[in-house]
ModelCIF file with pLDDT and N, C-alpha, C, O atoms, coordinates in Angstrom:
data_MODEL
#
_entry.id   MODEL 
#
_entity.id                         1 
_entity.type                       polymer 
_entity.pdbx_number_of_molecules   1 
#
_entity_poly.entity_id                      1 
_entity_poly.type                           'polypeptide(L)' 
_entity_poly.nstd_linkage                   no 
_entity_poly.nstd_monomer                   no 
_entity_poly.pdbx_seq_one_letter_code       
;(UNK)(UNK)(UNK)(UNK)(UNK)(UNK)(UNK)(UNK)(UNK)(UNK)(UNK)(UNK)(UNK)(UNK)(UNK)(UNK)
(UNK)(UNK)(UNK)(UNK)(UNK)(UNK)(UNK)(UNK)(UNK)(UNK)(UNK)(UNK)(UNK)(UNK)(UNK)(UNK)
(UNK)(UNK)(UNK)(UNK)(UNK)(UNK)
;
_entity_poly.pdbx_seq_one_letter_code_can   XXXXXXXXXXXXXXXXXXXXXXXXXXXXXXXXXXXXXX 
_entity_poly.pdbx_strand_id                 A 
#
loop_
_entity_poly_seq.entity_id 
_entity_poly_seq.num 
_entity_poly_seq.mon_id 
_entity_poly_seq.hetero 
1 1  UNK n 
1 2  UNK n 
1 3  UNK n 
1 4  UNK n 
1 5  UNK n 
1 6  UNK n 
1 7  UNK n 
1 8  UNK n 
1 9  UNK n 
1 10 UNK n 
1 11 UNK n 
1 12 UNK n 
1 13 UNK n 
1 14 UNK n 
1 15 UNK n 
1 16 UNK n 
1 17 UNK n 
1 18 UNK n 
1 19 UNK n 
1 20 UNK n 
1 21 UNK n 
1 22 UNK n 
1 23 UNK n 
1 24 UNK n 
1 25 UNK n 
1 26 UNK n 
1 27 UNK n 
1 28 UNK n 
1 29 UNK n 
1 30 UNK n 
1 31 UNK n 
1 32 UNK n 
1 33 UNK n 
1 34 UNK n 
1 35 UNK n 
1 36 UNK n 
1 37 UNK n 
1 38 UNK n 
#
_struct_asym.id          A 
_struct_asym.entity_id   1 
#
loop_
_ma_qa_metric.id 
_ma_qa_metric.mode 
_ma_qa_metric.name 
_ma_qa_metric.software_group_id 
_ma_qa_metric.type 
1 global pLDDT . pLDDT 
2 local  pLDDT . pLDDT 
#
_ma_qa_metric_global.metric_id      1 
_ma_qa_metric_global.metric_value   90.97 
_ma_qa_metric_global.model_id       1 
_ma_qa_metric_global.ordinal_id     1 
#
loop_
_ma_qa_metric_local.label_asym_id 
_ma_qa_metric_local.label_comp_id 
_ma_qa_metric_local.label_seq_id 
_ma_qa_metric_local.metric_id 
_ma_qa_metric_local.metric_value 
_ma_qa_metric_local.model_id 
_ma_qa_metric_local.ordinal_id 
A UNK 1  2 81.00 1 1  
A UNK 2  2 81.00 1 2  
A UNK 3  2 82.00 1 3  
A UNK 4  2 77.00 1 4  
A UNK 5  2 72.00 1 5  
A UNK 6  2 78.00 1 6  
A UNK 7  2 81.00 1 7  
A UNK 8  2 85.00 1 8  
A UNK 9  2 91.00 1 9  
A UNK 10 2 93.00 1 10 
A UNK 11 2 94.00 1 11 
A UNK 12 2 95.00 1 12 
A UNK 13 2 97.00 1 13 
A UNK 14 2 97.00 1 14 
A UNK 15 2 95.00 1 15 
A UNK 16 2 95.00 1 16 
A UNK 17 2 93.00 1 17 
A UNK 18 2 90.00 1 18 
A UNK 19 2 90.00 1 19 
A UNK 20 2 87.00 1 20 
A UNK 21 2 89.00 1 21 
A UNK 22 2 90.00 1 22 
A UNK 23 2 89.00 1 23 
A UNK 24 2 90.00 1 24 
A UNK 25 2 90.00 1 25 
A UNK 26 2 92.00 1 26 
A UNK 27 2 95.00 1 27 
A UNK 28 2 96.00 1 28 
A UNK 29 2 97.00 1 29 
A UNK 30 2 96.00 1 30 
A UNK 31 2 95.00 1 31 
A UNK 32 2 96.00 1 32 
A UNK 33 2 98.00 1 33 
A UNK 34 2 98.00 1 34 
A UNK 35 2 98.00 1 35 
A UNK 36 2 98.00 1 36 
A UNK 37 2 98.00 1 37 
A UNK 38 2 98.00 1 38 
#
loop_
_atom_site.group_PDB 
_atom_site.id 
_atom_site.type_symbol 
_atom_site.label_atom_id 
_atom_site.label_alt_id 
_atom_site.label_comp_id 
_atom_site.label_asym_id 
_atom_site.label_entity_id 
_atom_site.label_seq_id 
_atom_site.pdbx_PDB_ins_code 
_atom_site.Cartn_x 
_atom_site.Cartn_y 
_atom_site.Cartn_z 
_atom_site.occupancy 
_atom_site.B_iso_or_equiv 
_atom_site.pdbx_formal_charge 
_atom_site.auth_seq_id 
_atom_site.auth_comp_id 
_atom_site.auth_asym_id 
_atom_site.auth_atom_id 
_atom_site.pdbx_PDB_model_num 
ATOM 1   N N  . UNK A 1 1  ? -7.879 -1.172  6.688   1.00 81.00 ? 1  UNK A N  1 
ATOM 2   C CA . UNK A 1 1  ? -6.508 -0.803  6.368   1.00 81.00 ? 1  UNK A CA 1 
ATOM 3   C C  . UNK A 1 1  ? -5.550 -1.938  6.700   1.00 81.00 ? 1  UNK A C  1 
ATOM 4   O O  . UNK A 1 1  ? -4.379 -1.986  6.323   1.00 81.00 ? 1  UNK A O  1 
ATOM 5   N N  . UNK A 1 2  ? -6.257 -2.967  7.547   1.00 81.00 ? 2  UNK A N  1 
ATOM 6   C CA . UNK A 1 2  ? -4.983 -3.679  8.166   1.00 81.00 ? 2  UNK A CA 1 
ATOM 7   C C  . UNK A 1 2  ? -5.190 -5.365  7.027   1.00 81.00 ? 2  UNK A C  1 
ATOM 8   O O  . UNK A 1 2  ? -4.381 -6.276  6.852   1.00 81.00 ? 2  UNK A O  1 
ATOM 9   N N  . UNK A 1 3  ? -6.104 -5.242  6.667   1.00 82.00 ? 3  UNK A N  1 
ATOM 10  C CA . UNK A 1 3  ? -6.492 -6.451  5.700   1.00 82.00 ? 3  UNK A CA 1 
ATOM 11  C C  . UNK A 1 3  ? -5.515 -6.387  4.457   1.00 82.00 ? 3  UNK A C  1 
ATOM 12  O O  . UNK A 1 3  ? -5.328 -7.557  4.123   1.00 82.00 ? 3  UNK A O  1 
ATOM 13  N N  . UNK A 1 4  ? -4.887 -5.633  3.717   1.00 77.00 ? 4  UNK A N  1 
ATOM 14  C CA . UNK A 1 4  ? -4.208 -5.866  2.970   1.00 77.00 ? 4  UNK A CA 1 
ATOM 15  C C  . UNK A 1 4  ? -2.679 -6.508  2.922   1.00 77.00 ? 4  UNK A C  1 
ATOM 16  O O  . UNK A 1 4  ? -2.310 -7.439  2.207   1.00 77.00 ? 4  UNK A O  1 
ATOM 17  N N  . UNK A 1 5  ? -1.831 -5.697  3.953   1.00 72.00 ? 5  UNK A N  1 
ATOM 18  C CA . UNK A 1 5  ? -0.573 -6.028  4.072   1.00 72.00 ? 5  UNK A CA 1 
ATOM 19  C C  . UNK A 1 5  ? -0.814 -7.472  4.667   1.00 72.00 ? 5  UNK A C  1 
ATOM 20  O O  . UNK A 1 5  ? -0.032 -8.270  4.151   1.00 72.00 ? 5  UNK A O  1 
ATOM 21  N N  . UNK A 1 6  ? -1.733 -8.103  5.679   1.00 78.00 ? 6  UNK A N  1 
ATOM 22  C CA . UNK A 1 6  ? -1.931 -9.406  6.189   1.00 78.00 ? 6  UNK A CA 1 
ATOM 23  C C  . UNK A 1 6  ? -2.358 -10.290 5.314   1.00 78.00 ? 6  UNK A C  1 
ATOM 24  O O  . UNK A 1 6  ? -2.189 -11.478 5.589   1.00 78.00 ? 6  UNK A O  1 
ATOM 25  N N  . UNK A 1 7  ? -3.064 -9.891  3.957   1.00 81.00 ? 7  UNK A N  1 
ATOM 26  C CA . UNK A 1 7  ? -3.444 -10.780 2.982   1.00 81.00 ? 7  UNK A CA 1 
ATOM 27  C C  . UNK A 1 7  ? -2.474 -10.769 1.982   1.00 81.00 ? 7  UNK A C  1 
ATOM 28  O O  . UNK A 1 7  ? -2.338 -11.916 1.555   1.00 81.00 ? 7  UNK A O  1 
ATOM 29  N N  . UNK A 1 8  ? -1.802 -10.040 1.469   1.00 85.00 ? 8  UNK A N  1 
ATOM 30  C CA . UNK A 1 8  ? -0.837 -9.871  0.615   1.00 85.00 ? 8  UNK A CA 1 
ATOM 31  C C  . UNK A 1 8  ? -1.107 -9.082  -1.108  1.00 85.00 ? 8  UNK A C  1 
ATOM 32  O O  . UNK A 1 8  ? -0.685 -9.337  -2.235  1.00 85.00 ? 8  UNK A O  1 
ATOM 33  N N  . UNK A 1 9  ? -2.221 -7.829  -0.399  1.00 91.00 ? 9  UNK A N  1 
ATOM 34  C CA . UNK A 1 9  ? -2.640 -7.057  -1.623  1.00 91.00 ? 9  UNK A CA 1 
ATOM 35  C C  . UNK A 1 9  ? -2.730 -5.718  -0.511  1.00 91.00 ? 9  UNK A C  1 
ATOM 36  O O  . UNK A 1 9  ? -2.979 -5.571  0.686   1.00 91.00 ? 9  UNK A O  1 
ATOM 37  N N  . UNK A 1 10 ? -2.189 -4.420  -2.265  1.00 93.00 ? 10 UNK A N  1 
ATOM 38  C CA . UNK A 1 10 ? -2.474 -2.899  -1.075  1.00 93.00 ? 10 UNK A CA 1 
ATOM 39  C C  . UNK A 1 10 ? -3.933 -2.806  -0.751  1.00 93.00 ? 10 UNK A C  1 
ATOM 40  O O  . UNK A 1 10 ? -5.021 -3.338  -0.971  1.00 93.00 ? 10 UNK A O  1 
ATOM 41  N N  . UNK A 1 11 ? -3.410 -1.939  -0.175  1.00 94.00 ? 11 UNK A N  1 
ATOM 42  C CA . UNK A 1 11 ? -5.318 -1.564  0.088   1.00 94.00 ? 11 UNK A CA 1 
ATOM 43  C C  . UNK A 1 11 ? -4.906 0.784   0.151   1.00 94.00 ? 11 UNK A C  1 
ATOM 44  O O  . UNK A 1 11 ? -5.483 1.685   0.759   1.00 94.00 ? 11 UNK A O  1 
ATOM 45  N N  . UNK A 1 12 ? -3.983 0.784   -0.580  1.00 95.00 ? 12 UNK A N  1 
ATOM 46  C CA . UNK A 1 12 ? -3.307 2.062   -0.555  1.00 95.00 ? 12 UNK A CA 1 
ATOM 47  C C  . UNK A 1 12 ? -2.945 2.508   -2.026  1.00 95.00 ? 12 UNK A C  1 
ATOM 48  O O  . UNK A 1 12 ? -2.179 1.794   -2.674  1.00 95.00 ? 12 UNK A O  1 
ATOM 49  N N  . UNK A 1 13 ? -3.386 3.484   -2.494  1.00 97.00 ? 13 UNK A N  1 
ATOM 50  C CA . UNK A 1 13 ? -2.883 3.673   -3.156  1.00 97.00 ? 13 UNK A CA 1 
ATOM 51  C C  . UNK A 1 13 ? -1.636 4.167   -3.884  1.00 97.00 ? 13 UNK A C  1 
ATOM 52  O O  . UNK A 1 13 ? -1.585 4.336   -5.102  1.00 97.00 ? 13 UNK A O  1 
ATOM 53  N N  . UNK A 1 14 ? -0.440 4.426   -2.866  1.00 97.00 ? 14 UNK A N  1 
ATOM 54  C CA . UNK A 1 14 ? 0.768  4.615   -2.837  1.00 97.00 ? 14 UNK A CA 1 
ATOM 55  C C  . UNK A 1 14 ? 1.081  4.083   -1.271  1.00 97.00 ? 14 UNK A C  1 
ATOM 56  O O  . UNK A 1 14 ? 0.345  3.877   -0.305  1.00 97.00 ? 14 UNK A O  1 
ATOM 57  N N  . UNK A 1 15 ? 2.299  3.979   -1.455  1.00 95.00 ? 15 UNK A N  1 
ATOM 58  C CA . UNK A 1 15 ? 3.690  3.531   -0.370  1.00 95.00 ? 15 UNK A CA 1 
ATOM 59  C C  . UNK A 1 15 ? 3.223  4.638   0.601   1.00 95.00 ? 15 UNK A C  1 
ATOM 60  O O  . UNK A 1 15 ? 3.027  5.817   0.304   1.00 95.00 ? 15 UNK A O  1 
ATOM 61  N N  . UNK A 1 16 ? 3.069  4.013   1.905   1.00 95.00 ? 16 UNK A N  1 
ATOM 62  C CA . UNK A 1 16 ? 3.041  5.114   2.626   1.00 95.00 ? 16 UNK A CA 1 
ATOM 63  C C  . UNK A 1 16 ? 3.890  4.747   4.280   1.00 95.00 ? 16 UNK A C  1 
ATOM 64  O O  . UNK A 1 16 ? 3.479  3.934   5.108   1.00 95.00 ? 16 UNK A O  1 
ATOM 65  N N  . UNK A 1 17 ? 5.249  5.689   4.413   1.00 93.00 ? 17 UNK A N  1 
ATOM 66  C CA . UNK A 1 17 ? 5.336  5.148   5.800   1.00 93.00 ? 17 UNK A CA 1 
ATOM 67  C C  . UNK A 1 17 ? 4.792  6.369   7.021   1.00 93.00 ? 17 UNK A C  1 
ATOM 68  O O  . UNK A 1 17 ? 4.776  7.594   6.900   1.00 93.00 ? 17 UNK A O  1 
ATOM 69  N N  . UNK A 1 18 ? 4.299  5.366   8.405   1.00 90.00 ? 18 UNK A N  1 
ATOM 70  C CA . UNK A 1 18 ? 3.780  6.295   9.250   1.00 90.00 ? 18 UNK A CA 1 
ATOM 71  C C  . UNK A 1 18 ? 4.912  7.194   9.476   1.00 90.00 ? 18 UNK A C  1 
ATOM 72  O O  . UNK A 1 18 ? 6.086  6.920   9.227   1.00 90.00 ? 18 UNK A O  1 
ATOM 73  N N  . UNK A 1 19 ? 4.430  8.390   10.012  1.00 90.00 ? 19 UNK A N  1 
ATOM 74  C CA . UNK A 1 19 ? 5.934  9.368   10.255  1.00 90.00 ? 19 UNK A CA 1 
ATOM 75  C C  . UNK A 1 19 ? 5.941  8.693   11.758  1.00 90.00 ? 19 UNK A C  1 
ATOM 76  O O  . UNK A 1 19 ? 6.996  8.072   11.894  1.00 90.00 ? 19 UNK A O  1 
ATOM 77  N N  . UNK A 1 20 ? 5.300  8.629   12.663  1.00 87.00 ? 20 UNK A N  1 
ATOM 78  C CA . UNK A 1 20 ? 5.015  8.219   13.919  1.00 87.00 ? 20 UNK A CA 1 
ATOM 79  C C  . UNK A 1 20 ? 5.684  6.790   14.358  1.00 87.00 ? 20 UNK A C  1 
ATOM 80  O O  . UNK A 1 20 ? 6.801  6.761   14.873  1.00 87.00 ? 20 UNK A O  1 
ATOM 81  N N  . UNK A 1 21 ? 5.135  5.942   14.184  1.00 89.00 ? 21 UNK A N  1 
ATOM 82  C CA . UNK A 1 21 ? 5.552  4.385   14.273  1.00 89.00 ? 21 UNK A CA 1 
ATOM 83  C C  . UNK A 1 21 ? 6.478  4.313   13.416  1.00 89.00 ? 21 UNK A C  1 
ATOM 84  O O  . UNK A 1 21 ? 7.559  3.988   13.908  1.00 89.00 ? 21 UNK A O  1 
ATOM 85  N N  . UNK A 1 22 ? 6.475  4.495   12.293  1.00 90.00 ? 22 UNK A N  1 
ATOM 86  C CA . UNK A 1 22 ? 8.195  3.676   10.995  1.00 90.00 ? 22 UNK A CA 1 
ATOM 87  C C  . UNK A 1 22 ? 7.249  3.073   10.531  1.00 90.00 ? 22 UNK A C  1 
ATOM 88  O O  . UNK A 1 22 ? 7.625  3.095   9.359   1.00 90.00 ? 22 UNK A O  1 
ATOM 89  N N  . UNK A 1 23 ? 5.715  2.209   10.486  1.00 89.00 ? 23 UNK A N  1 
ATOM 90  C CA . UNK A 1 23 ? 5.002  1.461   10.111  1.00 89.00 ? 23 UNK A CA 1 
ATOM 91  C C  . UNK A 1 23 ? 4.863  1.346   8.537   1.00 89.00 ? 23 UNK A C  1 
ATOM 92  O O  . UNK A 1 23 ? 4.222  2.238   7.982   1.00 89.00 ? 23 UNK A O  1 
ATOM 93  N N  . UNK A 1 24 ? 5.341  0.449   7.855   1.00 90.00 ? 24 UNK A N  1 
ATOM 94  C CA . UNK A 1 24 ? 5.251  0.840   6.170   1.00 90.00 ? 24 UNK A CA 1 
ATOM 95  C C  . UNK A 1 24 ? 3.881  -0.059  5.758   1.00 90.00 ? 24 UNK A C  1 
ATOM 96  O O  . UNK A 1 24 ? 3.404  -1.037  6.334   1.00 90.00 ? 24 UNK A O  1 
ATOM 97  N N  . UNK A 1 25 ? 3.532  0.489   4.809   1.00 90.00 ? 25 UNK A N  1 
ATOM 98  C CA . UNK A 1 25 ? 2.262  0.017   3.965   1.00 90.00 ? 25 UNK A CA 1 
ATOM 99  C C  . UNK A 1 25 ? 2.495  0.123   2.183   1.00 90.00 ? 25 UNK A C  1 
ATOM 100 O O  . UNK A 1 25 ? 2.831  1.127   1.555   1.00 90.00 ? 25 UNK A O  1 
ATOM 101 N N  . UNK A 1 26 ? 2.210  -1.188  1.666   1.00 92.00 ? 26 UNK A N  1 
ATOM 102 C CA . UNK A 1 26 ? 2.465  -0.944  0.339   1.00 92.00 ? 26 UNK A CA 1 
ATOM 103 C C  . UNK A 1 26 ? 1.322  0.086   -0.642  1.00 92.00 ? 26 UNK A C  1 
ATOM 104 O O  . UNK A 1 26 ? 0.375  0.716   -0.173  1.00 92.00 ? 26 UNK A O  1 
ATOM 105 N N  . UNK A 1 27 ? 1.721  0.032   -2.048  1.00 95.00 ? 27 UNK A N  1 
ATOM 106 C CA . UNK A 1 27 ? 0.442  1.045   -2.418  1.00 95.00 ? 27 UNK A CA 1 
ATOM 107 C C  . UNK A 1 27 ? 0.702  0.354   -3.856  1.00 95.00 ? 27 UNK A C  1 
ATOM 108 O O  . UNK A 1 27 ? 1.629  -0.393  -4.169  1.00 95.00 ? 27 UNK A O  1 
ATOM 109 N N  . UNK A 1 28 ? -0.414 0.830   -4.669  1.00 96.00 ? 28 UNK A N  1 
ATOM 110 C CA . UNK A 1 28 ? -0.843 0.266   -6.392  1.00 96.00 ? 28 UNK A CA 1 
ATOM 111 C C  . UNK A 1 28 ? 0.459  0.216   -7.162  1.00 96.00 ? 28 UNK A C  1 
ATOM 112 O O  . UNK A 1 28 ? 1.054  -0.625  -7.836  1.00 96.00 ? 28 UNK A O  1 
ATOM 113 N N  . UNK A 1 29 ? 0.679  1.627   -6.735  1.00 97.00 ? 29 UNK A N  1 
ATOM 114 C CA . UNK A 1 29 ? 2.059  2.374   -7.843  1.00 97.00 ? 29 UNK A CA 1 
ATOM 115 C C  . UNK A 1 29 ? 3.371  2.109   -7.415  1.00 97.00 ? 29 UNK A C  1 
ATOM 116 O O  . UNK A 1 29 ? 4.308  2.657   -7.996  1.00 97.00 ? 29 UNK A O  1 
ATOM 117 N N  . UNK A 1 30 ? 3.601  1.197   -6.299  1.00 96.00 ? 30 UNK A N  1 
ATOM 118 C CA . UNK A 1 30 ? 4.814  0.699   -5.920  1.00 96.00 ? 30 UNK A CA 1 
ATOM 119 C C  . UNK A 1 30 ? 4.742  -0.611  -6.392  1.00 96.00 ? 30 UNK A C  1 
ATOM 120 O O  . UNK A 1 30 ? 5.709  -1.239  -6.824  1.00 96.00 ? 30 UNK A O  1 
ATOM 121 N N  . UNK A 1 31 ? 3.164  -1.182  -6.279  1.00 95.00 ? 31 UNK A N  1 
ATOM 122 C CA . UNK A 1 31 ? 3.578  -2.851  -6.378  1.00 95.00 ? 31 UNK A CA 1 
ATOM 123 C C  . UNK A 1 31 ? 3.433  -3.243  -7.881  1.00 95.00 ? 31 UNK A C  1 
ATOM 124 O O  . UNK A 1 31 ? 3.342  -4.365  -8.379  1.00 95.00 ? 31 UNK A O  1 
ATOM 125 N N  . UNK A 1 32 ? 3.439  -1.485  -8.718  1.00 96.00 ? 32 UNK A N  1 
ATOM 126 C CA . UNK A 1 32 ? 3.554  -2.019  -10.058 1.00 96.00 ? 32 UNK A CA 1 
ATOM 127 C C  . UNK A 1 32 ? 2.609  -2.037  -10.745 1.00 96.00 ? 32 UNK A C  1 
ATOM 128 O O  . UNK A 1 32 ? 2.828  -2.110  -11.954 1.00 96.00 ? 32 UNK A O  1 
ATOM 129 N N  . UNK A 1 33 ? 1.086  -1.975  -10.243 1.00 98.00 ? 33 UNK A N  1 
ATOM 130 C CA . UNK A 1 33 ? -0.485 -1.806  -10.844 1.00 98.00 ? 33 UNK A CA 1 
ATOM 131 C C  . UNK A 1 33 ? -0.047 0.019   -11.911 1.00 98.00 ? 33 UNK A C  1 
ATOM 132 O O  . UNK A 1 33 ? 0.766  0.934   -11.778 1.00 98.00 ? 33 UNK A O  1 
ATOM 133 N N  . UNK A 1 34 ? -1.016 -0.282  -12.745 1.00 98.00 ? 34 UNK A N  1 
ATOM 134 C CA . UNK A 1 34 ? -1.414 1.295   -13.577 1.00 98.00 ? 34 UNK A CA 1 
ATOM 135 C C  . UNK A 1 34 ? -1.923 1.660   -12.852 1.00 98.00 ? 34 UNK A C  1 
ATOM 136 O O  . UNK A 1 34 ? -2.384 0.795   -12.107 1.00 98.00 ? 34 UNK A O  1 
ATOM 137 N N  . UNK A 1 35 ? -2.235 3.053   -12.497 1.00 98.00 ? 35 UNK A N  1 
ATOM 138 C CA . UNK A 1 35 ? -3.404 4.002   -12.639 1.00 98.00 ? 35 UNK A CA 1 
ATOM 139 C C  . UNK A 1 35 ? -4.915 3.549   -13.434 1.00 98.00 ? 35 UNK A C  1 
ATOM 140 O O  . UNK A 1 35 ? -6.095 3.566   -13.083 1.00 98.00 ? 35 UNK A O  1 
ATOM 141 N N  . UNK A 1 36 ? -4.452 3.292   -14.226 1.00 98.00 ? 36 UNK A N  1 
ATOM 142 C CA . UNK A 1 36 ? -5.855 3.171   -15.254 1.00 98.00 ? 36 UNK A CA 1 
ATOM 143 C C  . UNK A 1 36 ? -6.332 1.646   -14.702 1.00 98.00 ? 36 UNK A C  1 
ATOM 144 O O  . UNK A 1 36 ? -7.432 1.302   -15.136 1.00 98.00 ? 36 UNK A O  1 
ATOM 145 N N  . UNK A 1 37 ? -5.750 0.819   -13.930 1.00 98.00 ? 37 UNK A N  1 
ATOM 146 C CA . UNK A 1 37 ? -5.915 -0.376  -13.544 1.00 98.00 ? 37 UNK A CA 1 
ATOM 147 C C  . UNK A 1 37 ? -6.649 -0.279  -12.710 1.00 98.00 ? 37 UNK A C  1 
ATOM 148 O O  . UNK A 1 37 ? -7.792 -0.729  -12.785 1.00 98.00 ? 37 UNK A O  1 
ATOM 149 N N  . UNK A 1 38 ? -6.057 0.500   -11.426 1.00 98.00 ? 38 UNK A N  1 
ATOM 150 C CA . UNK A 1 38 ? -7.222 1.145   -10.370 1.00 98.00 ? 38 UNK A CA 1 
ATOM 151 C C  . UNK A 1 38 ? -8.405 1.551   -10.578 1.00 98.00 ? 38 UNK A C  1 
ATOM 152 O O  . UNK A 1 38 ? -9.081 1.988   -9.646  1.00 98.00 ? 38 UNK A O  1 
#
């Protein structure tokens, strides 16, 4: 989980922030990828 945001690809398939920490993580369908791409 932590390999993507440090490499600069999701590894999520949507935006997700922790409710806990504030911690954000990107996802496919935010950074603009299809569905059908996935």
């Amino acid at each position: 989980k932590r390999d993507g945001d440090k490499l600069g690809f999701p590894v999520f398939p949507l935006n997700w922030i922790d409710p806990i920490s504030g911690e954000a993580s990107s996802g496919y369908r935010e950074k603009g990828f299809y569905p059908e791409t996935v």
